[in-house]
Structures are given as C-alpha cells and as structure tokens.
Protein backbone atom coordinates (compact mmCIF):
# COMPACT_ATOMS: atom_id res chain seq x y z
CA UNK A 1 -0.62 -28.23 -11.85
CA UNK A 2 -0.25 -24.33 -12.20
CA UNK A 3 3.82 -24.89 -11.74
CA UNK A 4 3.83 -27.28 -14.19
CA UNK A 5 2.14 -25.63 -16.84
CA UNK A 6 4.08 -22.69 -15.99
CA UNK A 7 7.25 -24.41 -16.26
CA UNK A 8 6.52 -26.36 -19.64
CA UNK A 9 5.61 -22.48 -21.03
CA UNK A 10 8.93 -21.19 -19.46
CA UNK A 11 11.06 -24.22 -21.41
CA UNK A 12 9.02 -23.67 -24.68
CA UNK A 13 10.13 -19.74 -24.24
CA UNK A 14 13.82 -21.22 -23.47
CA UNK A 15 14.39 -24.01 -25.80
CA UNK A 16 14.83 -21.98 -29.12
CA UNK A 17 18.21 -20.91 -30.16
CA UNK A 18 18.99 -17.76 -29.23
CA UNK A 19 18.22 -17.70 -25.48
CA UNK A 20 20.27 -20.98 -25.26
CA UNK A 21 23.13 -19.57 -27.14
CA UNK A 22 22.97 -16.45 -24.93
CA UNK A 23 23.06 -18.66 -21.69
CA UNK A 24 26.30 -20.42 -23.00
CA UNK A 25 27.83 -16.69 -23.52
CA UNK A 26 26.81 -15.30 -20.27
CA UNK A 27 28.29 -18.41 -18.25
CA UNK A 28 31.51 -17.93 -19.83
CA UNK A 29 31.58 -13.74 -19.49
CA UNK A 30 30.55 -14.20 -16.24
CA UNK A 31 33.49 -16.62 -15.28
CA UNK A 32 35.84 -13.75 -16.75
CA UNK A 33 33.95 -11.10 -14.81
CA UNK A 34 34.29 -13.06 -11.54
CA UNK A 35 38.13 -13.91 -12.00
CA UNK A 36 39.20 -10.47 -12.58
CA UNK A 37 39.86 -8.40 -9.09
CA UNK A 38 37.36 -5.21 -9.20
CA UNK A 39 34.20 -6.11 -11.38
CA UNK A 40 31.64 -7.85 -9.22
CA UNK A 41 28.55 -9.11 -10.45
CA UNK A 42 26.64 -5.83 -11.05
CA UNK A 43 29.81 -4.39 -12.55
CA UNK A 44 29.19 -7.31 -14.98
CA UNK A 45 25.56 -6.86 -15.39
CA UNK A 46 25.87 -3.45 -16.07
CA UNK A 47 28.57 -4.00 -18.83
CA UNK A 48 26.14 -6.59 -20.71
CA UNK A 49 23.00 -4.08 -20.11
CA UNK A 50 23.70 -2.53 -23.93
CA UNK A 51 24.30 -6.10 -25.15
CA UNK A 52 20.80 -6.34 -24.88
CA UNK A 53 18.61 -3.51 -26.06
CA UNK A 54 18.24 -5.66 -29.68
CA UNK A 55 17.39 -8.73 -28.26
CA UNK A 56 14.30 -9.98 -27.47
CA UNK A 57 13.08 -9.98 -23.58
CA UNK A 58 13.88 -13.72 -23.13
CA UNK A 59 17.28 -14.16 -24.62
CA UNK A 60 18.50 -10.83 -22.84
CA UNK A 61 17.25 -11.55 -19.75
CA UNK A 62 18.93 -15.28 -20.05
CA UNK A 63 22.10 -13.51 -21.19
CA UNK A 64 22.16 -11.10 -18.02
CA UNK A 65 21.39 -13.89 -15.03
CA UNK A 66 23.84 -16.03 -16.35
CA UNK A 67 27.06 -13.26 -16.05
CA UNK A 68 25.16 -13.06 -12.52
CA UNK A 69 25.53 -16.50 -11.81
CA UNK A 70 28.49 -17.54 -13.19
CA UNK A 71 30.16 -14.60 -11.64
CA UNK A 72 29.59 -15.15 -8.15
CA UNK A 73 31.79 -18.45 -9.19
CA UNK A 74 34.26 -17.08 -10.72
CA UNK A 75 35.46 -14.84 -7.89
CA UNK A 76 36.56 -17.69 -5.86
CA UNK A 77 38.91 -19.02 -8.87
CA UNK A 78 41.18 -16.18 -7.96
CA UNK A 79 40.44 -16.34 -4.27
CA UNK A 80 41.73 -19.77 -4.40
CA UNK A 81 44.46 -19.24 -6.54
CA UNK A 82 46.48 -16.15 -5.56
CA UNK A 83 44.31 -14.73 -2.54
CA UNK A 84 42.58 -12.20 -4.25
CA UNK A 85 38.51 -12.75 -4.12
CA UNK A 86 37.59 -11.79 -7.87
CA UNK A 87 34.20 -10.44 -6.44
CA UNK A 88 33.11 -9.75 -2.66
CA UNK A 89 31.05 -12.59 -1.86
CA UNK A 90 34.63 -14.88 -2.65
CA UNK A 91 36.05 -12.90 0.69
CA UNK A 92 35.35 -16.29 2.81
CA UNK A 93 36.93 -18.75 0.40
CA UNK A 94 39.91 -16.98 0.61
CA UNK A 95 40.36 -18.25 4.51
CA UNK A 96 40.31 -21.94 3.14
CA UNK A 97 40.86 -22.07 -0.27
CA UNK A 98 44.03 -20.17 -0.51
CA UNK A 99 45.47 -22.42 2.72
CA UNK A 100 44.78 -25.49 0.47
CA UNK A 101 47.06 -23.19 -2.70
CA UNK A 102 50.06 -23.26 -0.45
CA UNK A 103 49.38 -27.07 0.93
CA UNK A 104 49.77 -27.86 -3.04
CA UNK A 105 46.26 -29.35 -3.15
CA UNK A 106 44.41 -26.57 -5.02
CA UNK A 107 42.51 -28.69 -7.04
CA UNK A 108 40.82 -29.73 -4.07
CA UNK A 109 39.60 -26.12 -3.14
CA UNK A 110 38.47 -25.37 -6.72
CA UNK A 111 36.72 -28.80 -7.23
CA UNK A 112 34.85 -28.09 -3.79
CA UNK A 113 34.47 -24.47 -4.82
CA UNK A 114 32.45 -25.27 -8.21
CA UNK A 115 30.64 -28.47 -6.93
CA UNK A 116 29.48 -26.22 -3.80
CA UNK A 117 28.51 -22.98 -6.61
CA UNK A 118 26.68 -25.91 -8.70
CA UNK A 119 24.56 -26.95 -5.87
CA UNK A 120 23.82 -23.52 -4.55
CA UNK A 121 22.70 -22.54 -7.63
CA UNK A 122 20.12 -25.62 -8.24
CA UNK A 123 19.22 -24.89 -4.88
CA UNK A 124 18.45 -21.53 -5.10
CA UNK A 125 17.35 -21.90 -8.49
CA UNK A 126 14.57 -24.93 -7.04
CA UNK A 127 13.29 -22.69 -3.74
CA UNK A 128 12.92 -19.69 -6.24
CA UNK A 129 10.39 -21.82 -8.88
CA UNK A 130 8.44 -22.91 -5.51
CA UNK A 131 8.62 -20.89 -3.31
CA UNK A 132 8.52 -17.39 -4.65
CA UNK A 133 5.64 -15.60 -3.65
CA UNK A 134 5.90 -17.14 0.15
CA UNK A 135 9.46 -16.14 0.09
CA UNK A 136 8.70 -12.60 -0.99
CA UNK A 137 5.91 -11.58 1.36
CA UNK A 138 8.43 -12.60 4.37
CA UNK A 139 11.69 -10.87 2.68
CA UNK A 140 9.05 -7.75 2.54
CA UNK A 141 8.02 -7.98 6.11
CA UNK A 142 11.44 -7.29 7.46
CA UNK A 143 12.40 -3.46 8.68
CA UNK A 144 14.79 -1.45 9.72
CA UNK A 145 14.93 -3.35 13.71
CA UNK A 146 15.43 -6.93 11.51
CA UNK A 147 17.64 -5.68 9.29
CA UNK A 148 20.00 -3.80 12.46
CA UNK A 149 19.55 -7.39 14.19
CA UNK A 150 20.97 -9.09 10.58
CA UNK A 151 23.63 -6.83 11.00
CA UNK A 152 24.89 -7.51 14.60
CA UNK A 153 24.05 -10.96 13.59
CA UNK A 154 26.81 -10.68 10.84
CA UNK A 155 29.44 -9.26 13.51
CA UNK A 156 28.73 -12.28 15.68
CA UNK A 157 30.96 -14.62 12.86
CA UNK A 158 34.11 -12.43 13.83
CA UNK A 159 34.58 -14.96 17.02
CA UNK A 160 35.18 -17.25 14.50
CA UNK A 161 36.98 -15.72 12.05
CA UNK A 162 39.59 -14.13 14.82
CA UNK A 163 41.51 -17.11 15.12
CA UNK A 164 43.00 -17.74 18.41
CA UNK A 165 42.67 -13.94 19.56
CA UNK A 166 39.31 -12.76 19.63
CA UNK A 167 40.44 -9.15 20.97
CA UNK A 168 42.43 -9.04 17.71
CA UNK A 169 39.58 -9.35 15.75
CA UNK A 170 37.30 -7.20 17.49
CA UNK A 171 40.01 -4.67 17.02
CA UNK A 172 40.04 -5.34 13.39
CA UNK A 173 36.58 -5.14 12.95
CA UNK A 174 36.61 -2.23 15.19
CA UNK A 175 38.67 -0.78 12.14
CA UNK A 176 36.05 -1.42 9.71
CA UNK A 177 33.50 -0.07 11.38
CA UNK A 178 35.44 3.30 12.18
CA UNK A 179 36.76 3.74 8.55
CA UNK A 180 32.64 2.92 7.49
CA UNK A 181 31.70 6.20 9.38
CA UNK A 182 33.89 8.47 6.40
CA UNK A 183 31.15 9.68 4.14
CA UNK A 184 27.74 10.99 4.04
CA UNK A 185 25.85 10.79 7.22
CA UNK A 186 22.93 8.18 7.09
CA UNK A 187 20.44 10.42 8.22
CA UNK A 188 21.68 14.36 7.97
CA UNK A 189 23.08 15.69 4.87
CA UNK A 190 26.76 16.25 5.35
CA UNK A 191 29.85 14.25 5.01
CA UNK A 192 32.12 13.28 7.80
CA UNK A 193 35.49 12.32 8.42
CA UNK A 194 36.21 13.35 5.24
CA UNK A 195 38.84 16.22 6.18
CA UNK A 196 38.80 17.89 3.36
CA UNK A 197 39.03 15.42 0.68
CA UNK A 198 36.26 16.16 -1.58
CA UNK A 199 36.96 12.11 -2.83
CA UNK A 200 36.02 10.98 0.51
CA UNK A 201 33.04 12.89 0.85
CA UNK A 202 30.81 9.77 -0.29
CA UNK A 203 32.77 7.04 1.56
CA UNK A 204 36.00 4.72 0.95
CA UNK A 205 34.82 2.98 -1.91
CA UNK A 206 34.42 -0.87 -1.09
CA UNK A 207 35.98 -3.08 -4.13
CA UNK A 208 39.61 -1.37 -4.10
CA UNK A 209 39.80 -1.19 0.13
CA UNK A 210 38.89 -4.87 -0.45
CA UNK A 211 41.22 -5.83 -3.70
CA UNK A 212 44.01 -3.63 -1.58
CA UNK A 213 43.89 -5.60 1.90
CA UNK A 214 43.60 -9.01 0.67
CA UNK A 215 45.77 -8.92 -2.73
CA UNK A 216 48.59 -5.90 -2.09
CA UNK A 217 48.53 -6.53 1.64
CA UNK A 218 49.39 -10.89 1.07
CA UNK A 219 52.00 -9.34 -1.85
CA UNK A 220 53.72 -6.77 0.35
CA UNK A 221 53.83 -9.44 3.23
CA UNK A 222 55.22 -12.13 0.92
CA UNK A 223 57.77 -10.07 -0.57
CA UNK A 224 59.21 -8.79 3.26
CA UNK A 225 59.06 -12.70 4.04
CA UNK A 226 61.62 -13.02 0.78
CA UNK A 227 58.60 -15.45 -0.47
CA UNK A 228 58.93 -14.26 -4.27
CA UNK A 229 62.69 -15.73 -3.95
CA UNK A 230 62.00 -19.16 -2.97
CA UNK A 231 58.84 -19.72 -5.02
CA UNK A 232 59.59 -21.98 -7.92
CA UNK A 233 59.45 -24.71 -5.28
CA UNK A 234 56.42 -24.10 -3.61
CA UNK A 235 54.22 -23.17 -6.77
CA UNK A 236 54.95 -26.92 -7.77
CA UNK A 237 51.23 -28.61 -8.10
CA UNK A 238 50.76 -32.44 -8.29
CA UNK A 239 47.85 -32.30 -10.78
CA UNK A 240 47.30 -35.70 -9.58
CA UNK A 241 45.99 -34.88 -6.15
CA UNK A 242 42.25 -34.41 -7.42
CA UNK A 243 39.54 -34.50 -4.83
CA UNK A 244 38.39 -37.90 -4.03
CA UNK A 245 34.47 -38.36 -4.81
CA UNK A 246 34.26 -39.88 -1.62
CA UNK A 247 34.84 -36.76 0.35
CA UNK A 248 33.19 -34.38 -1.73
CA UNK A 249 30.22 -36.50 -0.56
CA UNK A 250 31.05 -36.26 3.45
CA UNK A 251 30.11 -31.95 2.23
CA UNK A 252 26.85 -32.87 0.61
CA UNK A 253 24.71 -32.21 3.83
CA UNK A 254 26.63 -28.85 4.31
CA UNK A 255 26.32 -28.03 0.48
CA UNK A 256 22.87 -28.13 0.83
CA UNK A 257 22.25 -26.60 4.47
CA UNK A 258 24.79 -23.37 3.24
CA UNK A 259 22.46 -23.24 -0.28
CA UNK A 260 19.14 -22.93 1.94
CA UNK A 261 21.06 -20.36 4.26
CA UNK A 262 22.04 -18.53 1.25
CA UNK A 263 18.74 -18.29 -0.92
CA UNK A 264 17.07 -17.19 2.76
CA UNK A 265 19.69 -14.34 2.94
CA UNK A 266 19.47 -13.57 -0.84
CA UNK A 267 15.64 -12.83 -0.14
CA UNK A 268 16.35 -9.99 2.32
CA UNK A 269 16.83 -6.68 0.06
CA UNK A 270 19.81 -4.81 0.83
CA UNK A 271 21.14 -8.30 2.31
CA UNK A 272 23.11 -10.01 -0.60
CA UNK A 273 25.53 -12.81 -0.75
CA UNK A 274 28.20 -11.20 0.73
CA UNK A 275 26.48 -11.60 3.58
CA UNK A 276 25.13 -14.62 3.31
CA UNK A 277 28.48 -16.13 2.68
CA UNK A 278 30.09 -14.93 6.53
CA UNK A 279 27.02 -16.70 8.12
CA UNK A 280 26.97 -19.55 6.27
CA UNK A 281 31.32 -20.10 7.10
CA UNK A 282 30.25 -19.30 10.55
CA UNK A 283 27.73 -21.93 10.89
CA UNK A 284 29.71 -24.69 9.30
CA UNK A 285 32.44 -23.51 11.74
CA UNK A 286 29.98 -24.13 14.32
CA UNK A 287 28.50 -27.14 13.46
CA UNK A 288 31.55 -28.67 12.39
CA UNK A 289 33.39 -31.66 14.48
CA UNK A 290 36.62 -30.17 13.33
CA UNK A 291 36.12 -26.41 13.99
CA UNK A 292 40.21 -25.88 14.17
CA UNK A 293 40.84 -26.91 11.00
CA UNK A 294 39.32 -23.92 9.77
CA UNK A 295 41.12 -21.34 8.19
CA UNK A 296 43.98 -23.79 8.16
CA UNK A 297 42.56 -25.57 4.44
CA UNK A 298 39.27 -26.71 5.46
CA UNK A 299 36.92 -28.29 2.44
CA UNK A 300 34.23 -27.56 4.55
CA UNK A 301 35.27 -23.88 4.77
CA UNK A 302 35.26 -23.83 0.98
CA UNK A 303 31.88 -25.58 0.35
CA UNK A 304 29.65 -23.29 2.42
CA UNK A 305 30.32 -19.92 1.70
CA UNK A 306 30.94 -21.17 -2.11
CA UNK A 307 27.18 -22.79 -1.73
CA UNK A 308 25.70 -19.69 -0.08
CA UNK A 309 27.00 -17.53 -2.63
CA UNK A 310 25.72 -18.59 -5.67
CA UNK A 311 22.49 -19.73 -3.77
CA UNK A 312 22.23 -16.35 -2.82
CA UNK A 313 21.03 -15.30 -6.57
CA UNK A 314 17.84 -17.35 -6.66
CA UNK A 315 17.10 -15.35 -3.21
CA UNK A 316 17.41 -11.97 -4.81
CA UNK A 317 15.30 -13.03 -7.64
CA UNK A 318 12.73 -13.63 -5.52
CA UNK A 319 11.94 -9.96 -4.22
CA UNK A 320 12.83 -8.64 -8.04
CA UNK A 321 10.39 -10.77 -9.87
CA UNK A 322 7.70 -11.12 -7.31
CA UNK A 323 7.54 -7.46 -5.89
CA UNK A 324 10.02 -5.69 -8.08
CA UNK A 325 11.93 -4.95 -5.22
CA UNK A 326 15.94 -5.66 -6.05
CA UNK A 327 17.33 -7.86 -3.22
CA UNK A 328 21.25 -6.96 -4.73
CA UNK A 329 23.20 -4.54 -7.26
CA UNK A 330 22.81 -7.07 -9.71
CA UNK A 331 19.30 -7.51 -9.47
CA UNK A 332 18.99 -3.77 -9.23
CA UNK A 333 20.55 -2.99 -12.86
CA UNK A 334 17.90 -6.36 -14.08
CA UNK A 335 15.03 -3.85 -12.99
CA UNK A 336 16.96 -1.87 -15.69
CA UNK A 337 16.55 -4.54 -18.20
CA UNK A 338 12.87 -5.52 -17.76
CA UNK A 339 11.76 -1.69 -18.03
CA UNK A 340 14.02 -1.25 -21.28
CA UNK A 341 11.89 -4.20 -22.53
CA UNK A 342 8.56 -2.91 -21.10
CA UNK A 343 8.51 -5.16 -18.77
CA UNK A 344 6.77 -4.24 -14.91
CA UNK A 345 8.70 -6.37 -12.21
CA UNK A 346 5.99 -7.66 -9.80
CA UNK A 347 2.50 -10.39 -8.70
CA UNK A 348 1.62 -8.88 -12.91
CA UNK A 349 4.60 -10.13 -14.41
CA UNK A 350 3.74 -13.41 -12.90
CA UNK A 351 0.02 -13.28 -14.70
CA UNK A 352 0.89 -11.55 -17.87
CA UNK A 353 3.96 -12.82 -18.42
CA UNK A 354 4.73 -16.15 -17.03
CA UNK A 355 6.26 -18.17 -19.97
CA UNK A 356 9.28 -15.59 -19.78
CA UNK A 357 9.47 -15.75 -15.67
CA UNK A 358 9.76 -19.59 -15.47
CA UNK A 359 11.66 -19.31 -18.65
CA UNK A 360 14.34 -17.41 -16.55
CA UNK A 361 14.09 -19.78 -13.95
CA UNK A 362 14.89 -22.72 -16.30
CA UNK A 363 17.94 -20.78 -17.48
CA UNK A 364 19.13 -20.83 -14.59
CA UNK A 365 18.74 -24.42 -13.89
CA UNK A 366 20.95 -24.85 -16.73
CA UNK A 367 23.05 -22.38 -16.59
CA UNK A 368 24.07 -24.34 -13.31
CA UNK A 369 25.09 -27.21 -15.24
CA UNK A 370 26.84 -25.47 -18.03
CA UNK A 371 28.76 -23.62 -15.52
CA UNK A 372 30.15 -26.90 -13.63
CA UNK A 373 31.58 -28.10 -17.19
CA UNK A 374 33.22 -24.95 -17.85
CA UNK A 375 34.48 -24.71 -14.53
CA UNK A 376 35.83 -28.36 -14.75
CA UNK A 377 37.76 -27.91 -18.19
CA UNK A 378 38.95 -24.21 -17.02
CA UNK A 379 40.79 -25.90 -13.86
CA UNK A 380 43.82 -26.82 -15.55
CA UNK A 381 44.28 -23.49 -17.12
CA UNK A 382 43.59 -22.43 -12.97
CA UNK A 383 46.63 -24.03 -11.94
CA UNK A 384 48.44 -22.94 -14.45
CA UNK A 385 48.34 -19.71 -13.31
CA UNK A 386 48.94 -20.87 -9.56
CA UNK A 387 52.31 -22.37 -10.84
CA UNK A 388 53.46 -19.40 -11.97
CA UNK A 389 56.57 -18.21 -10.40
CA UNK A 390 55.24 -15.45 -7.77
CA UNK A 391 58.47 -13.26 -9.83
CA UNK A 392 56.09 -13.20 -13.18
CA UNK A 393 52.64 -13.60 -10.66
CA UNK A 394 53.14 -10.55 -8.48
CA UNK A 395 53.28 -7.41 -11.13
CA UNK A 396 50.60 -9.31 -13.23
CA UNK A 397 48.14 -8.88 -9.76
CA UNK A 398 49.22 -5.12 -9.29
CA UNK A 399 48.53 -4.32 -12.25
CA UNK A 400 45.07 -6.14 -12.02
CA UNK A 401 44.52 -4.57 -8.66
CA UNK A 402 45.35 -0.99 -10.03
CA UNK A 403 43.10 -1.53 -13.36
CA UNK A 404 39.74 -2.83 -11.48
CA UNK A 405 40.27 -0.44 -8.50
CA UNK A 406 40.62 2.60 -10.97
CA UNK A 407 37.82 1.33 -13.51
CA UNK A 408 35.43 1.43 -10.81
CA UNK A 409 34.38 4.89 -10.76
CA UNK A 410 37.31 5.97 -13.44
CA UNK A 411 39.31 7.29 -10.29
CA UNK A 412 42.84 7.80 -9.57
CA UNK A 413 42.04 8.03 -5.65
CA UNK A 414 40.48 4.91 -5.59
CA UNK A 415 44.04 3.45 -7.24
CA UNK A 416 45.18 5.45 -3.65
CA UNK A 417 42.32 4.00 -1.75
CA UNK A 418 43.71 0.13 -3.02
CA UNK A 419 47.58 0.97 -2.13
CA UNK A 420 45.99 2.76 1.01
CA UNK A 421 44.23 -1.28 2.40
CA UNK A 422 47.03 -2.60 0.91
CA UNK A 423 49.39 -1.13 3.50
CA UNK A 424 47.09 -1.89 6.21
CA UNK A 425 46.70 -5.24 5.30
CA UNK A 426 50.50 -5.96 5.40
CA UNK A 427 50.71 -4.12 8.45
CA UNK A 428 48.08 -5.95 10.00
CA UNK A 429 49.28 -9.41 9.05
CA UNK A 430 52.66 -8.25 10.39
CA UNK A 431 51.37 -7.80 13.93
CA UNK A 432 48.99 -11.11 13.43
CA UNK A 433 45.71 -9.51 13.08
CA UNK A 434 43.16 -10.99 10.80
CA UNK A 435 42.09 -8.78 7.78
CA UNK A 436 38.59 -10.73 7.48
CA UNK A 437 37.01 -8.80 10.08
CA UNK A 438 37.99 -5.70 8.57
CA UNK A 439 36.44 -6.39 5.48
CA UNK A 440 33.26 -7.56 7.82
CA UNK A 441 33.32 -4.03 8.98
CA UNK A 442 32.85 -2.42 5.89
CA UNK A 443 30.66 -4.38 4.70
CA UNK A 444 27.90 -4.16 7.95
CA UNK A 445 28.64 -1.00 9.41
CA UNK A 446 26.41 1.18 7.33
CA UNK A 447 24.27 -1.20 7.56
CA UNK A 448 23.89 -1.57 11.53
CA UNK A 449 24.32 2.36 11.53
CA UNK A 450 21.48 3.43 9.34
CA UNK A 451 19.32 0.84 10.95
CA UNK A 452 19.68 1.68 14.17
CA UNK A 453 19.21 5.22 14.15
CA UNK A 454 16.04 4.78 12.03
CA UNK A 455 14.67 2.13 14.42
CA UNK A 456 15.48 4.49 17.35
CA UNK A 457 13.59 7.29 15.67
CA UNK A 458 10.39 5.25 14.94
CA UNK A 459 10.69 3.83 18.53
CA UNK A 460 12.73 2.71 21.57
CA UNK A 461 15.04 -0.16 22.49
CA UNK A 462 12.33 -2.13 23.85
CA UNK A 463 10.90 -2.72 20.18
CA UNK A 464 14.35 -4.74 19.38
CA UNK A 465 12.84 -7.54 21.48
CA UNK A 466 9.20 -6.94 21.44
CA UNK A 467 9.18 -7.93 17.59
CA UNK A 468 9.43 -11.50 16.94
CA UNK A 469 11.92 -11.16 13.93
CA UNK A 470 14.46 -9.09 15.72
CA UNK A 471 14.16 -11.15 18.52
CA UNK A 472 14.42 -14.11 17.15
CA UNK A 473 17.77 -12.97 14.70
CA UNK A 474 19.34 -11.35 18.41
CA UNK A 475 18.99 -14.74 19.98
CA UNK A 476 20.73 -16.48 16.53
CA UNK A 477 23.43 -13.53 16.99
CA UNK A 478 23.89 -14.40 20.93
CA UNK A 479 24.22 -18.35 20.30
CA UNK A 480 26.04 -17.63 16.91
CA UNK A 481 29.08 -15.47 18.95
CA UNK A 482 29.06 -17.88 22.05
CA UNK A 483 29.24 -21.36 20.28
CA UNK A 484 32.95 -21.50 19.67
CA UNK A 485 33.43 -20.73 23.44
CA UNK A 486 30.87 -23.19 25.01
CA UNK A 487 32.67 -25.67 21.95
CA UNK A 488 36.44 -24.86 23.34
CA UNK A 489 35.24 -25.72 26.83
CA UNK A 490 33.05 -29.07 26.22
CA UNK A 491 36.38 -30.46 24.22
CA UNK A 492 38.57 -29.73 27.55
CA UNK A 493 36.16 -31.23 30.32
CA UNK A 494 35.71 -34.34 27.07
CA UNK A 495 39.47 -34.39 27.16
C-alpha cells in the first residue's frame, strides 16, 4: 500500500502542465544529443543544467532524466546509420546494426533498436519503483575486489567480439589497455607516458579516440576501398522491408533478460551502461542458437545491448536517489540539480519528499512511451540520411567528428586525438583486426588498474576468492570467456 500511495502522489506531482511539457522537450533534445557524435548523455545533462534553475524541482528534474533517457537512444540512430555510435553505450550496436545498413534492411536495426530502448527503459524504470532501496544496499556493498572482478569480467566479452581470431583481439584490446596507462597514475601523483605533452598529462580523452576509430577509421577505409565511388547503388533502401512483428517477438525474452542485466549493472557506481551494454551482447552471443550470425546483422545483437542501455538509467537512479551516490556522469551532474533546488539525495528524500521521487519515476515511465513515437516518426527522416550518397555523407561526418571531439573540453588536441584513432582504426581494419576491443580497453583499463592496486594494498590475492562477490563475478568471467569455445566444439562432435 505504501507504493501505491507513493505512486498516486508522484502522478498528482506529474500530471500538471509544465512537468509534462518538459518531458516532451527533453525526449526530443535528448534524441538530438544522442545522434550527434561527441555529446553523451552527461554532455547533455550538463547543457540543460541552466535550463533549469527557474523551474520548479519537479518539472526540472523531469526535463533533465528525459535528455538522459532519450539520449542513450539516440546514439544508436547514428550507430546504425553511418557507423558512428552518437554516445558510448551505442559502441555494441554498431557490430549489428551497421551490418544490417549495408544489407539494405536498416529499418530493421532501428525498429529493433527503439523497441529494445522502449523496453529497457520500462524495465529499468519498473525494478527502480520496486526495488530501490534493496537494489541500493547491494550496489553499496560492492568494493574495490568486485569492482576489479567487473572489470576482468568485461574483458572476458572480447572472445566474442574477436571474430574468428581471438589473438587479434587480445592484441587489440591489448592496445587499449596500453594507451589507458597515458595519464595520471591511479594511486601516485604524476603523469605517465605522457612524454612531454602537457595535453596528455590527464589521459587520451575517451569520446574523440572513440568518434575517431569507429567514424574516421570506417571513412578512411571506405574511401581506400573506392567505396565513396560506387555508392549511389548501395545507399538504395527499400523502405518497404520493415521488421515483421512476428520476429520482433522471437527478441522479447532477450529484450527483457538484457533490460534486467542492464538495470543490475546501472546499480554499480562507477559501472554505467557502457558497460552494461558489452555484457549484455556477450551473453546474447552466448546464449544464442545462432552465435555466427553475430556481427554479421544480427537482430539479436541489436536488441540487447540497445535494451541494456537504456535499462541501465533506472540502475543509476537507484544509488542517486536512494544513497545519493551517482551510479554515472549523468546522474552525477542530477546531484547538481537536486542541491540547486535544495534538495538532499538519499533514505530523506524518500520520507520528505516522496511525491517528487515517484513523480520522477512516472516520468520516466512515460517518457518511455513518448520516446518510441518519436523514434517511430523520426525513422524515415533516419534513412534519409543513410541514402545519402557517401560523396555528400562523408565531409558532413568529419566535420561532426571534428566539432564534438573539439567541443569536449574546447581543445584543438583532442581534434588531434580523433584524427590520431582515426588512423588506427583504418589501419587496424586494414590488417583485419577488430576495433571493438580497443574501445573495450579504454573503457576498463582504469578501471581494472585502480582496482587492483587498491585491493592489493588493503590485502592479498587470496581475498579475490575468499569474498563471495568477487568470487562469484570471477567464475561469471571464466564461463563468460570459455562459452564460445566449449559452443564451437559441441556444434563439431553434433555435426
């Protein structure tokens, strides 16, 4: 009965005008946030933040979720389209979604994409209303040997995303991890590997490596191939090969399985969708019964990281509203908004001020839906841009690149940093080696690093696999790296 009561005083806080009217806006910004290369989520956030200061605490609050929300979508529109993930967490869609572009079926891969966002959402958006405190309390029990064991977990998904060389992917992860070691020590103050470069002295900086090595590094490529000469053919899209409903139902069980795996994830501080999206491609990869269609235009290789993703923001609620801990970027610049409107994240917001908190959570919920009818009426304006000859395409996505690479931190190097990645990923897709686990580098290396040498200082190996957490996460990581082998080998002896 508490929920309930709680949930008809968060509706009465959300059904008046202006929070409604600021939902609507913040679905639609947020689309535009998540299809342009270089501002992520919390880039969007941020840019909203001074939106707010003369609204009241409901309708800014409903204002700033929804750009996060409806962000985390719109980076896979892009993604899909041209092979450039609008925001990081759209890095896995890119291995299906842009297969299914050049197969002429992309309305399949951005129908999957926003059904899978749409349920992810609701999902996350339904654990988060019940589940929050629970959620919370386990999210805060985690330390620095769980989160090392999340990270090695992580690496485990390169054996599926090497294709059919898993040295090659080691080695390209191998890059990621090196280039992740330029910058500030985690634990003594003083930069390395940074010979001399006084830009370099805090670290590559992570949106232009990743806009250069997936969009300059598939141009460059293209263009050596001759592809921008021969394009008006292949750009041609039969608008009338939409998605039959019958197999977007054959995803449902995976929609909802990635949505769970991604509001889990989303709970972890520090973990983040980005994150949650590798794991949750690697275990549809791994569960799948047709694993090698992956990364070849796989719908279920769109679906789950697209369902992970955007049920990866009613995770990092969780930790924000029920500890005031952020669990993302995003949810790190909403701390920002509650404390402009005097407002103490944590169990007191919960007491003092639970109208607003289930109000939020309501938003959401609709938010969801408003999102799927956008999405659906903005797909034709989608392929439109996919049919552009590659001629016209091309400079229009360098110059994108450039703009959100330099915006970033208002930084010529970074523009560097983004032609830098871009080189390397045409170089690497010259010799065959798959970028993904380059970008999978990046993004865990610091990660595994930090939390390793902290776990090592507080204790010894031995604690790895005397707590259950870590222990438990290890074993996930072992299975996780070996299933595609013990998979290969079954199929032979069953052939």
């Amino acid at each position: 009965m508490g929920i309930i009561n709680d949930l008809w005083l968060g509706l009465q806080e959300f059904g008046q005008f202006l929070p409604i009217i600021m939902m609507f806006i913040g679905v639609i910004i947020g689309i535009m946030v998540g299809v342009l290369p270089g501002l992520s989520p919390s880039i969007g956030v941020a840019l909203m933040l001074p939106v707010t200061f003369g609204l009241d605490p409901m309708s800014a609050l409903v204002l700033l979720v929804s750009v996060y929300l409806s962000s985390n979508y719109g980076g896979s529109i892009t993604a899909i389209a041209i092979n450039t993930p609008g925001t990081p967490g759209a890095v896995a869609t890119t291995f299906d979604g842009y297969e299914l572009t050049k197969q002429g079926k992309p309305l399949y891969a951005l129908i999957t994409s926003l059904t899978a966002s749409t349920i992810g959402g609701l999902v996350g958006t339904i654990i988060l209303i019940l589940f929050s405190v629970p959620l919370a309390s386990l999210a805060l029990s985690f330390e620095s040997y769980e989160y090392f064991a999340l990270g090695v977990f992580g690496l485990t998904i390169i054996s599926s995303l090497a294709g059919k060389s898993p040295l090659k992917g080691f080695i390209s992860s191998g890059i990621g991890l090196l280039l992740i070691t330029i910058g500030f020590d985690t634990q003594l103050p003083f930069s390395r590997f940074s010979i001399g470069i006084p830009d370099l002295a805090d670290g590559i900086t992570f949106i232009p490596a990743l806009i250069g090595l997936f969009a300059l590094g598939e141009i460059f490529y293209s263009i050596e191939k001759g592809d921008n000469k021969k394009v008006e053919k292949a750009a041609k899209v039969d608008l009338s090969k939409t998605l039959p409903v019958k197999q977007l139902l054959k995803l449902k069980t995976l929609m909802l399985k990635s949505s769970v795996i991604g509001t889990l994830v989303g709970c972890i501080p520090g973990a983040g969708g980005t994150i949650a999206t590798f794991i949750a491609y690697d275990n549809a990869k791994s569960s799948s019964k047709h694993p090698e269609k992956f990364g070849k235009g796989s719908l279920e290789g769109v679906a789950a990281p697209e369902a992970a993703n955007n049920g990866s923001v009613g995770g990092a609620l969780v930790p924000l509203l029920t500890l005031g801990i952020p669990g993302s970027a995003s949810t790190a610049v909403l701390i920002g908004a509650l404390m402009i409107h005097k407002l103490n994240p944590g169990p007191e917001l919960f007491d003092k001020e639970a109208g607003l908190v289930y109000g939020i959570f309501i938003s959401l919920f609709f938010a969801n839906i408003f999102m799927f009818f956008v999405g659906l009426m903005g797909n034709k304006l989608w392929i439109k841009i996919i049919a552009a000859p590659k001629s016209l395409l091309y400079p229009i996505i360098l110059a994108l690149s450039f703009i959100g690479s330099y915006f970033i931190q208002n930084s010529v190097f970074d523009v560097g940093i983004c032609i830098a990645f871009g080189i390397m990923g045409w170089l690497l897709k010259r010799g065959d080696f798959p970028t993904a686990p380059v970008i999978l580098g990046l993004i865990l290396g610091k990660m595994i690093e930090e939390n390793l040498r902290l776990s090592l200082i507080k204790g010894d190996w031995i604690d790895f696999f005397t707590r259950p957490g870590s222990l438990i996460i290890i074993i996930l990581a072992l299975v996780s790296f070996f299933m595609p082998y013990i998979k290969k080998k079954l199929m032979k002896k069953g052939k």
